[in-house]
Protein backbone atom coordinates (compact mmCIF):
# COMPACT_ATOMS: atom_id res chain seq x y z
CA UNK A 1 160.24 73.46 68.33
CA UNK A 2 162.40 75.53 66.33
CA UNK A 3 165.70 73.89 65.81
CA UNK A 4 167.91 76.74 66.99
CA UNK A 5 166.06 76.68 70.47
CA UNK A 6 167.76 74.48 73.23
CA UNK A 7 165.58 71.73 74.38
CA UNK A 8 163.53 72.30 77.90
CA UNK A 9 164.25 69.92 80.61
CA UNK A 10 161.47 69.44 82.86
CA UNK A 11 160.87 70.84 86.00
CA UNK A 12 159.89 69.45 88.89
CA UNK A 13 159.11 72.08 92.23
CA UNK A 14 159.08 70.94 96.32
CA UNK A 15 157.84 73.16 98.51
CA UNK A 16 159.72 72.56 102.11
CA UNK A 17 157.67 71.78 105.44
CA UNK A 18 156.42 68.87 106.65
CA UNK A 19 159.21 67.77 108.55
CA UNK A 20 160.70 64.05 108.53
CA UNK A 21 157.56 62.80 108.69
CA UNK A 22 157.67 61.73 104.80
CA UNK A 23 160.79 59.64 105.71
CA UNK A 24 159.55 58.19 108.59
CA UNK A 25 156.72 56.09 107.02
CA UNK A 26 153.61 58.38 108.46
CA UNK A 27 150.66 57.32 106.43
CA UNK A 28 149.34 61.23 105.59
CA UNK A 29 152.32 61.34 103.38
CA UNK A 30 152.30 57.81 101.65
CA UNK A 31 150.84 59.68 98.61
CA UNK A 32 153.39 62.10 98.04
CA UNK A 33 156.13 59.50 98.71
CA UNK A 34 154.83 57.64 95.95
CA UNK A 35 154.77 60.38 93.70
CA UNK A 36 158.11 60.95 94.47
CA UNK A 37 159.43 57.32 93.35
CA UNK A 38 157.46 57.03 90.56
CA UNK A 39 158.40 60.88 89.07
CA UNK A 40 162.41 60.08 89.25
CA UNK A 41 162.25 57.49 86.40
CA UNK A 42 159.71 59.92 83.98
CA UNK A 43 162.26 62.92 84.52
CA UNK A 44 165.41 61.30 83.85
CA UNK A 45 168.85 62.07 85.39
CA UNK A 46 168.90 66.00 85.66
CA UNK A 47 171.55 68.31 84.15
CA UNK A 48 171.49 70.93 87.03
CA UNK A 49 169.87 71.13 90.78
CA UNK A 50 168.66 74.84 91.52
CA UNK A 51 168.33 75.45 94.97
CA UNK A 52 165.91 79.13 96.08
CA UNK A 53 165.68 79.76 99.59
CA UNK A 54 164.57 82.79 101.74
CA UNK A 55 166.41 81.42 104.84
């Protein structure tokens, strides 16, 4: 990396849908909730949230 270059953070993308169900324990979504505890430690604390929406 050349030295004058800020460092990347890493980027992580969610798609919306799918309702509560994720929250509410339904078993089609115990994969992604998974992924979703296990990512947070790997990434780190972020620096900045960014937020797109067409709504």
């Amino acid at each position: 990396m050349n030295p004058k270059s800020p460092a990347l953070s890493p980027v992580l993308f969610l798609p919306h849908g799918g309702g509560p169900l994720p929250v509410l324990g339904d078993k089609g979504h115990e994969k992604m909730v998974s992924f979703l505890k296990e990512i947070t430690s790997e990434l780190g604390e972020p620096a900045a949230i960014l937020v797109i929406s067409a709504h």
